[in-house]
N, C-alpha and C. Protein backbone atom coordinates (compact mmCIF):
# COMPACT_ATOMS: atom_id res chain seq x y z
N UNK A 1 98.30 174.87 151.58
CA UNK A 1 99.55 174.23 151.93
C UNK A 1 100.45 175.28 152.55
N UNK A 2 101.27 174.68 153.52
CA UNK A 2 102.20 175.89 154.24
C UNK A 2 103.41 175.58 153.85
N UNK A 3 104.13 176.41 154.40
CA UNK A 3 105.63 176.27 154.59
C UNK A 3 106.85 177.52 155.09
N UNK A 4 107.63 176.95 155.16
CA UNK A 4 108.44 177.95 155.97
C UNK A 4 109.14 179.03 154.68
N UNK A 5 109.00 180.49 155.37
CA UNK A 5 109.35 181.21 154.42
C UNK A 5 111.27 180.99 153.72
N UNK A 6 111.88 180.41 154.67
CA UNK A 6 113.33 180.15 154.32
C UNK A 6 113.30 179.29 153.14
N UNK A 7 112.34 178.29 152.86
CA UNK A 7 112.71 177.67 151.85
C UNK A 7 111.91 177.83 150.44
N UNK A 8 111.60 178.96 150.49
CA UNK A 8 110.96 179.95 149.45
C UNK A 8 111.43 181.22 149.19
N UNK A 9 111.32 181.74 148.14
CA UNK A 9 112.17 182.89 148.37
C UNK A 9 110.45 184.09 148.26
N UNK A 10 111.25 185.13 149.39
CA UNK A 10 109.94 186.37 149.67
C UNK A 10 109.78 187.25 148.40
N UNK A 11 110.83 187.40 147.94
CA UNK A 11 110.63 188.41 146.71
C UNK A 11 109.32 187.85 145.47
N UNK A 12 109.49 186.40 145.61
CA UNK A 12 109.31 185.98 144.30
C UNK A 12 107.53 185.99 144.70
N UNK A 13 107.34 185.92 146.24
CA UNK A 13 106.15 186.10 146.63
C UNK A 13 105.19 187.40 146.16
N UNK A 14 106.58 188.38 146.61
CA UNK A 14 105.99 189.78 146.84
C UNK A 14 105.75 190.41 144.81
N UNK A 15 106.56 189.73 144.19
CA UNK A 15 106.39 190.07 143.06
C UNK A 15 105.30 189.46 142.05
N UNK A 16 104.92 188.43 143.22
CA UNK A 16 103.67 187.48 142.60
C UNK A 16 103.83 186.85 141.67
N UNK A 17 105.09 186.33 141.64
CA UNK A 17 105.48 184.97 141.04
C UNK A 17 104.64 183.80 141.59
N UNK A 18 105.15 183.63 142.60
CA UNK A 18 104.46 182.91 143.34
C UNK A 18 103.01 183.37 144.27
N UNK A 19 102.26 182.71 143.82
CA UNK A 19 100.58 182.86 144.42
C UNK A 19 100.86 182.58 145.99
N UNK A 20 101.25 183.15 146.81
CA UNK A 20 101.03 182.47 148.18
C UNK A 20 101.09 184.00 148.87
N UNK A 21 101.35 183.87 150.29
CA UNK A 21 101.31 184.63 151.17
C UNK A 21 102.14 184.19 152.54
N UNK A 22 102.78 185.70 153.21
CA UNK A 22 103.29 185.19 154.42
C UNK A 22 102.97 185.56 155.64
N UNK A 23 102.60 184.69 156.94
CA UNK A 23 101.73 185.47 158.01
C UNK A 23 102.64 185.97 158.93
N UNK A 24 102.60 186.68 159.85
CA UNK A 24 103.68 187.13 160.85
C UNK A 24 104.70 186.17 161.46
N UNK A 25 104.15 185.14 161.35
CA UNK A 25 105.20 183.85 161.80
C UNK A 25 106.11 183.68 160.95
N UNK A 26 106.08 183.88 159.88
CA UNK A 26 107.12 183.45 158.74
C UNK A 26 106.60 182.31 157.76
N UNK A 27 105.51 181.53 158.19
CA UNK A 27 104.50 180.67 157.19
C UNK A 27 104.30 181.00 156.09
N UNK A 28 104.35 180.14 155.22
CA UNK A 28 103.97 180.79 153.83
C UNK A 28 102.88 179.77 153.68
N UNK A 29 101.63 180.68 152.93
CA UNK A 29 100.37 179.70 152.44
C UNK A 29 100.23 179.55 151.36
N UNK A 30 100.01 178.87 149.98
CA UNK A 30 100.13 178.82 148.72
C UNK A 30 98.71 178.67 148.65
N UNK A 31 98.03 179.97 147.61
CA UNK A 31 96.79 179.91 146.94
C UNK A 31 96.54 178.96 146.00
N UNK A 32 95.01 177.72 146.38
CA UNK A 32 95.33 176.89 144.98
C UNK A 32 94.38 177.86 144.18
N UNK A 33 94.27 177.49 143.11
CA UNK A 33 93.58 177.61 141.68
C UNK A 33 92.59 177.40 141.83
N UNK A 34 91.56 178.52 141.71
CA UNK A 34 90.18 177.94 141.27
C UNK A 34 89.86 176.62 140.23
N UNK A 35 89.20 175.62 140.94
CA UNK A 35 89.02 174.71 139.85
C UNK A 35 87.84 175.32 138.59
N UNK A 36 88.05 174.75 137.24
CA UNK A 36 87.25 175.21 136.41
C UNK A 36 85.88 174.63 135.94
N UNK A 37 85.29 175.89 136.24
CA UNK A 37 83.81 175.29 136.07
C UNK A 37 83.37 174.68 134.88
N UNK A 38 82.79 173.12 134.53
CA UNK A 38 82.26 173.07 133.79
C UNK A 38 80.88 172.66 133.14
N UNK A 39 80.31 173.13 132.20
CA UNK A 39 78.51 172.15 132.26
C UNK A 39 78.74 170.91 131.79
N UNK A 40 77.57 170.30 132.16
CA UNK A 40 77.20 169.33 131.10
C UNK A 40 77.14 169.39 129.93
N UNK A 41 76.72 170.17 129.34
CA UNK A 41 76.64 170.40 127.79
C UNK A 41 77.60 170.28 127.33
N UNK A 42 78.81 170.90 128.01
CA UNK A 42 80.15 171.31 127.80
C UNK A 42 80.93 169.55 127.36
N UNK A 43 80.62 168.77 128.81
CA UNK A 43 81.28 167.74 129.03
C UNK A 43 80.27 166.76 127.83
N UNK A 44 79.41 167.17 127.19
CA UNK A 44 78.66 166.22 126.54
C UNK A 44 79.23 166.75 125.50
N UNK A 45 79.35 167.40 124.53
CA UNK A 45 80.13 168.11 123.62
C UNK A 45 81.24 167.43 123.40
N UNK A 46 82.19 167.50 124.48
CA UNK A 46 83.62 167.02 124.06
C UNK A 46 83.08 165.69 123.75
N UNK A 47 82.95 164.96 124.65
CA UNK A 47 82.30 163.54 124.82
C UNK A 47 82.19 163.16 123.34
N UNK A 48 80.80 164.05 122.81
CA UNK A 48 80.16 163.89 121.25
C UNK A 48 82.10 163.73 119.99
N UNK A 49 82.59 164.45 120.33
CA UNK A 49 83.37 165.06 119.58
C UNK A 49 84.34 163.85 119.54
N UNK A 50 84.94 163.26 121.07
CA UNK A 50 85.90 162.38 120.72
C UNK A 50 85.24 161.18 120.45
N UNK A 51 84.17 160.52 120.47
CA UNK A 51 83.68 159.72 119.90
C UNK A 51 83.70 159.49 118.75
N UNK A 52 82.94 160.71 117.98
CA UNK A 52 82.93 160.84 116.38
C UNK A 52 85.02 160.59 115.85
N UNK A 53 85.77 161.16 116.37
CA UNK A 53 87.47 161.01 116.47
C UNK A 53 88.10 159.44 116.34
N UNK A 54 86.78 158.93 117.85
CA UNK A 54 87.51 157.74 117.60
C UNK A 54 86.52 157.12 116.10
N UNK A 55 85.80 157.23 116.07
CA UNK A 55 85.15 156.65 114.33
C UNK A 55 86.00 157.22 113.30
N UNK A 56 86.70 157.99 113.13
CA UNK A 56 87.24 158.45 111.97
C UNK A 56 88.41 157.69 112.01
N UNK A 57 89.13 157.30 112.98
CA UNK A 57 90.48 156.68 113.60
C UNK A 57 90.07 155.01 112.94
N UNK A 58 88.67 154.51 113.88
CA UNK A 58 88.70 153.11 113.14
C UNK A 58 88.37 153.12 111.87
N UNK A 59 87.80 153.98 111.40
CA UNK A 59 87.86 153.21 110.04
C UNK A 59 88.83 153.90 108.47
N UNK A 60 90.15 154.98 109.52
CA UNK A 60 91.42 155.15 108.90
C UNK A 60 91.88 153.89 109.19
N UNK A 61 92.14 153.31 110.42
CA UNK A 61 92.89 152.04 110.79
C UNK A 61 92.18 150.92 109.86
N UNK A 62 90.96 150.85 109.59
CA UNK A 62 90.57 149.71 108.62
C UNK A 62 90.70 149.93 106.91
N UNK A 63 90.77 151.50 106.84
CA UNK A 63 91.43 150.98 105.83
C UNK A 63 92.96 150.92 105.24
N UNK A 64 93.41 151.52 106.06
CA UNK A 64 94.77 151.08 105.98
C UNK A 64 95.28 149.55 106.13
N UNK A 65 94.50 148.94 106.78
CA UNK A 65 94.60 147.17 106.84
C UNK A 65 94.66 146.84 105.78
N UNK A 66 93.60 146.95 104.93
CA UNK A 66 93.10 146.59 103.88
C UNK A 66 93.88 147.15 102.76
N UNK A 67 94.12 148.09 103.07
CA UNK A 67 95.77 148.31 101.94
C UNK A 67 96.76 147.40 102.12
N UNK A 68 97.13 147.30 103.31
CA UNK A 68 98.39 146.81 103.62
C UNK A 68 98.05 145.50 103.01
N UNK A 69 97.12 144.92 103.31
CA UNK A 69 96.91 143.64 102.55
C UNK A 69 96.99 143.33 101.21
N UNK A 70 96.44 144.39 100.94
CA UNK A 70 96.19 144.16 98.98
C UNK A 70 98.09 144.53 98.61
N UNK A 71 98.66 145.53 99.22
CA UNK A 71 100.24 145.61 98.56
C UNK A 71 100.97 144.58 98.99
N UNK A 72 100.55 143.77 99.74
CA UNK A 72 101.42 142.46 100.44
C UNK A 72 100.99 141.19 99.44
N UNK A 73 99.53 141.57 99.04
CA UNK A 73 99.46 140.24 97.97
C UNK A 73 100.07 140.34 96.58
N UNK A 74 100.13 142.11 96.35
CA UNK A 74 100.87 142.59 95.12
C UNK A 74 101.89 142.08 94.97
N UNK A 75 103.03 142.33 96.27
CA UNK A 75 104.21 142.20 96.29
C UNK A 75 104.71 140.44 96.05
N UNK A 76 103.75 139.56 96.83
CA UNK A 76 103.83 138.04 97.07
C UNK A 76 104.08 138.08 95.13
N UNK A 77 103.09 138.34 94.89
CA UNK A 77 102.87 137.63 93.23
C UNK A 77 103.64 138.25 92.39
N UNK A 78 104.00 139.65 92.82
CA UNK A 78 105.15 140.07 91.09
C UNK A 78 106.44 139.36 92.01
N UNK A 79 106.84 138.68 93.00
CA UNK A 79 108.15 138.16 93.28
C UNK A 79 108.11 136.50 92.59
């Protein structure tokens, strides 16, 4: 991506704040980011992981139902 060096400031370039560069024209080019490499294994892993997350989630959420139910019938009958 370019842009004009006026609406950037050079210092913040030269101090490498900012990742970019300026060419004799006054252009500024902004370095992107290496994207991050990842494996399969990697992406199968997480995968494995939030799966097992969401199982622990449904069956906190089921039994919390099932509480809520039993203190709601508690409550119906000592009133």
């Amino acid at each position: 991506m370019s842009a004009s060096v006026g609406s950037y400031s050079s210092w913040q370039i030269e101090a490498e704040e900012i990742d970019a560069s300026i060419d004799a024209h006054g252009s500024v080019t902004f370095a992107d980011d290496e994207p991050v490499a990842v494996s399969k294994a990697e992406i199968d892993g997480a995968l494995r992981v939030a799966q097992e997350q969401e199982q622990v989630l449904r069956r906190l959420e089921r039994e919390i139902a099932r509480n809520k139910d039993y203190l709601q019938k508690v409550c119906v009958r000592s009133h």
